[in-house]
N, C-alpha and C. Protein backbone atom coordinates (compact mmCIF):
# COMPACT_ATOMS: atom_id res chain seq x y z
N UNK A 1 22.43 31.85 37.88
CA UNK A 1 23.16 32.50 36.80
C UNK A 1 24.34 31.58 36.42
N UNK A 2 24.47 31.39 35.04
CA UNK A 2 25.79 30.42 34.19
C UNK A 2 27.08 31.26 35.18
N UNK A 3 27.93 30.55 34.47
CA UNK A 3 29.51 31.02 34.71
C UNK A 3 29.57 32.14 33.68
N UNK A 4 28.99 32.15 32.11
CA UNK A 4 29.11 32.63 30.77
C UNK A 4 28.16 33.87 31.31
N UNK A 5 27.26 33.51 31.54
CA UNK A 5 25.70 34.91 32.08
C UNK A 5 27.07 35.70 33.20
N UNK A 6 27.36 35.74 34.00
CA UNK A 6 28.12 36.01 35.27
C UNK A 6 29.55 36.55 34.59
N UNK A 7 29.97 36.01 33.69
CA UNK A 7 31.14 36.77 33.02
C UNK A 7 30.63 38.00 32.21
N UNK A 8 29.37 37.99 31.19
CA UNK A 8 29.20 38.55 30.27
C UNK A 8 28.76 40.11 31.49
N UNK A 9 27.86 39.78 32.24
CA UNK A 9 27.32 40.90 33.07
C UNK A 9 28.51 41.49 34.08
N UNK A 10 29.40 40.92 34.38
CA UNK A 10 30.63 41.78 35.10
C UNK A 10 31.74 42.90 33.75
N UNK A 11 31.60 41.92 32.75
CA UNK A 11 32.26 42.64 31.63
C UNK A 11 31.53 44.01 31.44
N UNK A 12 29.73 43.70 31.18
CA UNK A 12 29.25 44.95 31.00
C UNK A 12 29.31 45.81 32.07
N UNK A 13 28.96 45.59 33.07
CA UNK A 13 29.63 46.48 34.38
C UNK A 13 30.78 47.30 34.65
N UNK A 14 31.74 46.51 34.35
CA UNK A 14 33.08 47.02 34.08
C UNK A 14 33.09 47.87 32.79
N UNK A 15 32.61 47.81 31.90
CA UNK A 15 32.58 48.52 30.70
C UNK A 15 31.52 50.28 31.12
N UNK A 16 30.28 49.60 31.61
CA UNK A 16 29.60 50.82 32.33
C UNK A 16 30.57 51.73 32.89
N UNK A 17 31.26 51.21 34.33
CA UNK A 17 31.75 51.67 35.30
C UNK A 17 33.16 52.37 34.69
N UNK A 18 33.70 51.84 33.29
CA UNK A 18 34.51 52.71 32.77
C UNK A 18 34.18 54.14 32.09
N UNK A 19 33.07 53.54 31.61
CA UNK A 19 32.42 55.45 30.53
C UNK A 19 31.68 56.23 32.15
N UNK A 20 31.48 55.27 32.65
CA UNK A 20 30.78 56.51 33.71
C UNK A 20 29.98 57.61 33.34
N UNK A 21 29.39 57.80 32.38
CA UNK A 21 28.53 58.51 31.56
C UNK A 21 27.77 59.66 32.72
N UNK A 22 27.45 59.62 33.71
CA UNK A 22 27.20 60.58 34.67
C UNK A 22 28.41 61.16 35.32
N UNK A 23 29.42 60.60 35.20
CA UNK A 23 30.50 61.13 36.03
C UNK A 23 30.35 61.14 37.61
N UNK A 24 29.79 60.05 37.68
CA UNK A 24 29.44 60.44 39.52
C UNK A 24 30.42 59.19 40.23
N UNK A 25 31.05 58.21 39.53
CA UNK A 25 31.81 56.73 40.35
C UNK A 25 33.12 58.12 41.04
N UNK A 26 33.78 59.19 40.40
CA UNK A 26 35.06 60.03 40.62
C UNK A 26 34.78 60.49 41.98
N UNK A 27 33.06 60.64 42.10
CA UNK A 27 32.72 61.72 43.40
C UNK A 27 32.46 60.85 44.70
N UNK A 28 32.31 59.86 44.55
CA UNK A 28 32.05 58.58 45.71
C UNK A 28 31.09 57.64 45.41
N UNK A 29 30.55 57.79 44.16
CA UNK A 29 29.32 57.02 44.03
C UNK A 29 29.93 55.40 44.18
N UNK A 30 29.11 54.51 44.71
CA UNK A 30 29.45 53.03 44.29
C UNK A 30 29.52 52.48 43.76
N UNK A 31 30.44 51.13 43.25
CA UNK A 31 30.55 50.80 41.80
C UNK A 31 29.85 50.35 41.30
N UNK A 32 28.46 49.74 42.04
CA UNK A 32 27.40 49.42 41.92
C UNK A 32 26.37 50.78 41.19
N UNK A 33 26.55 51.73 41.40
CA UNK A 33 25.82 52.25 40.62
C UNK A 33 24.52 52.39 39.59
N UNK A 34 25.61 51.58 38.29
CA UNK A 34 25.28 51.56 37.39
C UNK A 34 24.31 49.75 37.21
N UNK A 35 24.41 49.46 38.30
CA UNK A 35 23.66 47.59 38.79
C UNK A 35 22.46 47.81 37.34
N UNK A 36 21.54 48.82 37.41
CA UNK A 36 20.14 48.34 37.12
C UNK A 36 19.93 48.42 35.00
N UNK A 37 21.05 49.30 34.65
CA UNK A 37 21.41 49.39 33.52
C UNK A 37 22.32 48.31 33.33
N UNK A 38 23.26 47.91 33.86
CA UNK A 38 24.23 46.64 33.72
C UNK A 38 23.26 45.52 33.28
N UNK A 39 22.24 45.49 34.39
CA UNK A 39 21.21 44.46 33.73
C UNK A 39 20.38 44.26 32.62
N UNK A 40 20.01 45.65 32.30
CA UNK A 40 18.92 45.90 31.13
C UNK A 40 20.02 45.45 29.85
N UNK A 41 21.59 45.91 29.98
CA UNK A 41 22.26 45.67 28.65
C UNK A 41 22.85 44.43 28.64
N UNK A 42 23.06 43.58 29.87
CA UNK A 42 23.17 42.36 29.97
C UNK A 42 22.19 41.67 28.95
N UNK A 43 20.72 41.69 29.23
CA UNK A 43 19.58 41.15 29.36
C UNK A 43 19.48 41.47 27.74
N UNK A 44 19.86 42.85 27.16
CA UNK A 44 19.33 42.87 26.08
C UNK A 44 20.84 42.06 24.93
N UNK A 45 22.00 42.04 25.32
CA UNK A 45 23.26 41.40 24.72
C UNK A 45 22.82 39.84 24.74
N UNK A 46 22.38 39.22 25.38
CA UNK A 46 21.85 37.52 26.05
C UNK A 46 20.47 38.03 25.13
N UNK A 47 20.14 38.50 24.73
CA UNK A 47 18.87 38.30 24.17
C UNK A 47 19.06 38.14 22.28
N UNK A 48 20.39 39.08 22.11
CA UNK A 48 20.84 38.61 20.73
C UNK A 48 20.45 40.02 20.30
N UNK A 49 19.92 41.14 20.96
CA UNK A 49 19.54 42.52 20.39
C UNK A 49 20.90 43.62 20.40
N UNK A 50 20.93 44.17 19.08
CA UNK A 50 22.16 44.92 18.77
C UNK A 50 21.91 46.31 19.61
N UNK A 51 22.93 46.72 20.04
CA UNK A 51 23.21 47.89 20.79
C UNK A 51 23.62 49.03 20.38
N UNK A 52 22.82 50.07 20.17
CA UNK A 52 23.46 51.16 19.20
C UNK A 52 23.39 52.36 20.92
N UNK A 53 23.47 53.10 19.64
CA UNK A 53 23.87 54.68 20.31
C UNK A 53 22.25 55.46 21.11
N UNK A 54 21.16 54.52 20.07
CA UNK A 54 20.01 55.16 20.33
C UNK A 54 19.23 54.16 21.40
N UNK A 55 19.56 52.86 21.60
CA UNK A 55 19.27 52.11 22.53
C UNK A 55 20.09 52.48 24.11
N UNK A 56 21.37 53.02 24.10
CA UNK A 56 21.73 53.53 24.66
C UNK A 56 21.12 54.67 25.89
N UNK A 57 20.69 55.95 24.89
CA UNK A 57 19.66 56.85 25.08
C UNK A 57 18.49 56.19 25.72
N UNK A 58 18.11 55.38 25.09
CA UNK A 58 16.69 54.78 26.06
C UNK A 58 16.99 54.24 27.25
N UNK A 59 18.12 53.70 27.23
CA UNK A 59 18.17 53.06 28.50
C UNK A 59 18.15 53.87 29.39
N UNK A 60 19.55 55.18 29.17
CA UNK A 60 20.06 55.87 30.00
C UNK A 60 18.77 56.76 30.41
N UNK A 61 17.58 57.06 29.45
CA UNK A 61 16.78 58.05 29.63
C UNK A 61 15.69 57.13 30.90
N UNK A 62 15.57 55.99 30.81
CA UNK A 62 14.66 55.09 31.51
C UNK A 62 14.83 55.22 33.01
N UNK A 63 16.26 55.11 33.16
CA UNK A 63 16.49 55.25 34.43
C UNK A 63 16.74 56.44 35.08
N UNK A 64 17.59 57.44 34.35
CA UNK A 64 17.53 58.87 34.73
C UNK A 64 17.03 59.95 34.34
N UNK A 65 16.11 59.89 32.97
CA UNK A 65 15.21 61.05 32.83
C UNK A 65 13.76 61.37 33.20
N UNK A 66 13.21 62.40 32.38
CA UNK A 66 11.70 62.63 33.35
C UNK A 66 10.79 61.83 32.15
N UNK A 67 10.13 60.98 33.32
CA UNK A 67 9.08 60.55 32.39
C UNK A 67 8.19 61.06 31.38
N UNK A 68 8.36 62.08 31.41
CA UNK A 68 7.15 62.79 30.81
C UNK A 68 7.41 63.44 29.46
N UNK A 69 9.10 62.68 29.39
CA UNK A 69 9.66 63.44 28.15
C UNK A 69 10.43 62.68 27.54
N UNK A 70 10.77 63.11 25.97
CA UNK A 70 10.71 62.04 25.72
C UNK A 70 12.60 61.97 25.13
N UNK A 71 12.99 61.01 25.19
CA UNK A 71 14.43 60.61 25.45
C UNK A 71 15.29 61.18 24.20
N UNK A 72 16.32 61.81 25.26
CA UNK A 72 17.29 62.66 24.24
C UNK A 72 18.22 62.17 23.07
N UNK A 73 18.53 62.71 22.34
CA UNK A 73 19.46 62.23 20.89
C UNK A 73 20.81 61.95 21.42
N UNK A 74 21.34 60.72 21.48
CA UNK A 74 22.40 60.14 21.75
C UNK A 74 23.42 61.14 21.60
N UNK A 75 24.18 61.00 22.61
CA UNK A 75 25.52 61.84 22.21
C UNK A 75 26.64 61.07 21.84
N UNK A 76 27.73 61.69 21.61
CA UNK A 76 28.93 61.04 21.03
C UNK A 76 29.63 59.83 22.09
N UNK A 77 29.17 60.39 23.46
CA UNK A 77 29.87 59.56 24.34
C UNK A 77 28.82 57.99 24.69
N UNK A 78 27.85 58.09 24.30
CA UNK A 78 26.50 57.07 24.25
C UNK A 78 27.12 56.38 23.00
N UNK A 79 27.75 56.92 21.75
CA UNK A 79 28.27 55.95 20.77
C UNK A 79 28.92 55.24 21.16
N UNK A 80 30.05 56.01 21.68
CA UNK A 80 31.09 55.15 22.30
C UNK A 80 30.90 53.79 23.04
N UNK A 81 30.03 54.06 24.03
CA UNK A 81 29.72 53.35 24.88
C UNK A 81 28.96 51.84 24.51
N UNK A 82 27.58 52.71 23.23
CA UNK A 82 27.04 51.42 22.50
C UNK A 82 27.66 50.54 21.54
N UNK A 83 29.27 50.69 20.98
CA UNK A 83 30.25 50.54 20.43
C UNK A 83 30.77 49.35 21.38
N UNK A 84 31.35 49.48 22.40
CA UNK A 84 31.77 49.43 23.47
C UNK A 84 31.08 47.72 24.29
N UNK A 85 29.97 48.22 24.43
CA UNK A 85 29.18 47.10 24.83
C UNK A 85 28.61 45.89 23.84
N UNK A 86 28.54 46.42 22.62
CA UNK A 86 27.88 45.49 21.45
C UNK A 86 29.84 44.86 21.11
N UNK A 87 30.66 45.54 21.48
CA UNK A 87 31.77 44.54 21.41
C UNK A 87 32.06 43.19 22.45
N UNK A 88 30.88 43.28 23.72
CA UNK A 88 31.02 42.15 24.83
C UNK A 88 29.95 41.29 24.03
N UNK A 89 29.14 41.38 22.71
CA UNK A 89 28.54 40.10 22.14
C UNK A 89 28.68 38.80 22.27
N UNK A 90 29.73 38.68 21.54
CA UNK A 90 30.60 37.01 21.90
C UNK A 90 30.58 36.82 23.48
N UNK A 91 30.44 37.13 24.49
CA UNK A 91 30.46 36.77 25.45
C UNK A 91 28.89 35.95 26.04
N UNK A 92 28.11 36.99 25.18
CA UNK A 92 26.65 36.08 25.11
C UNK A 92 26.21 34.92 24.45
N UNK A 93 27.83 34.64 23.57
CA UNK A 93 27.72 33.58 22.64
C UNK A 93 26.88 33.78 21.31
N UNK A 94 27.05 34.71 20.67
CA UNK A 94 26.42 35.53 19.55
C UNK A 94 27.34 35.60 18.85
């Protein structure tokens, strides 16, 4: 991993680990947590793909909803968040 890859993915981490969107880092969870989504929005920011509210939803639904259904309508705090992260762009050099 670059120095630039390694900055951009601690930024999104840190950005995750701030919305906390489950609310579970307050209850003891680890800050690691959120590792496997950090990557997917890493991966998709380094890829040059824009981040909305509804990419958001997919992600979040990928890892924590039921497969069998199909992924919920972004909420206000998923804006935020896809707001949020599509602002660490320039860090992917975009």
């Amino acid at each position: 991993m670059t120095t630039a890859q390694a900055r951009l993915r601690d930024a999104v981490s840190s950005c995750l680990n701030s919305h906390d969107l489950l609310g579970v880092l307050d209850l003891g969870a680890p800050n690691d947590e959120y590792d496997p989504e950090t990557e997917e929005f890493t991966h998709l920011l380094a890829a040059g793909e824009f981040v909305t509210a509804e990419v958001v939803a997919a992600v979040w639904h990928k890892w924590f909803g039921e497969a069998d259904r199909q992924a919920p309508a972004p909420t206000p705090e998923m804006a935020t968040l896809a707001a949020d992260l599509q602002a660490l762009a320039p860090l992917a050099g975009l």
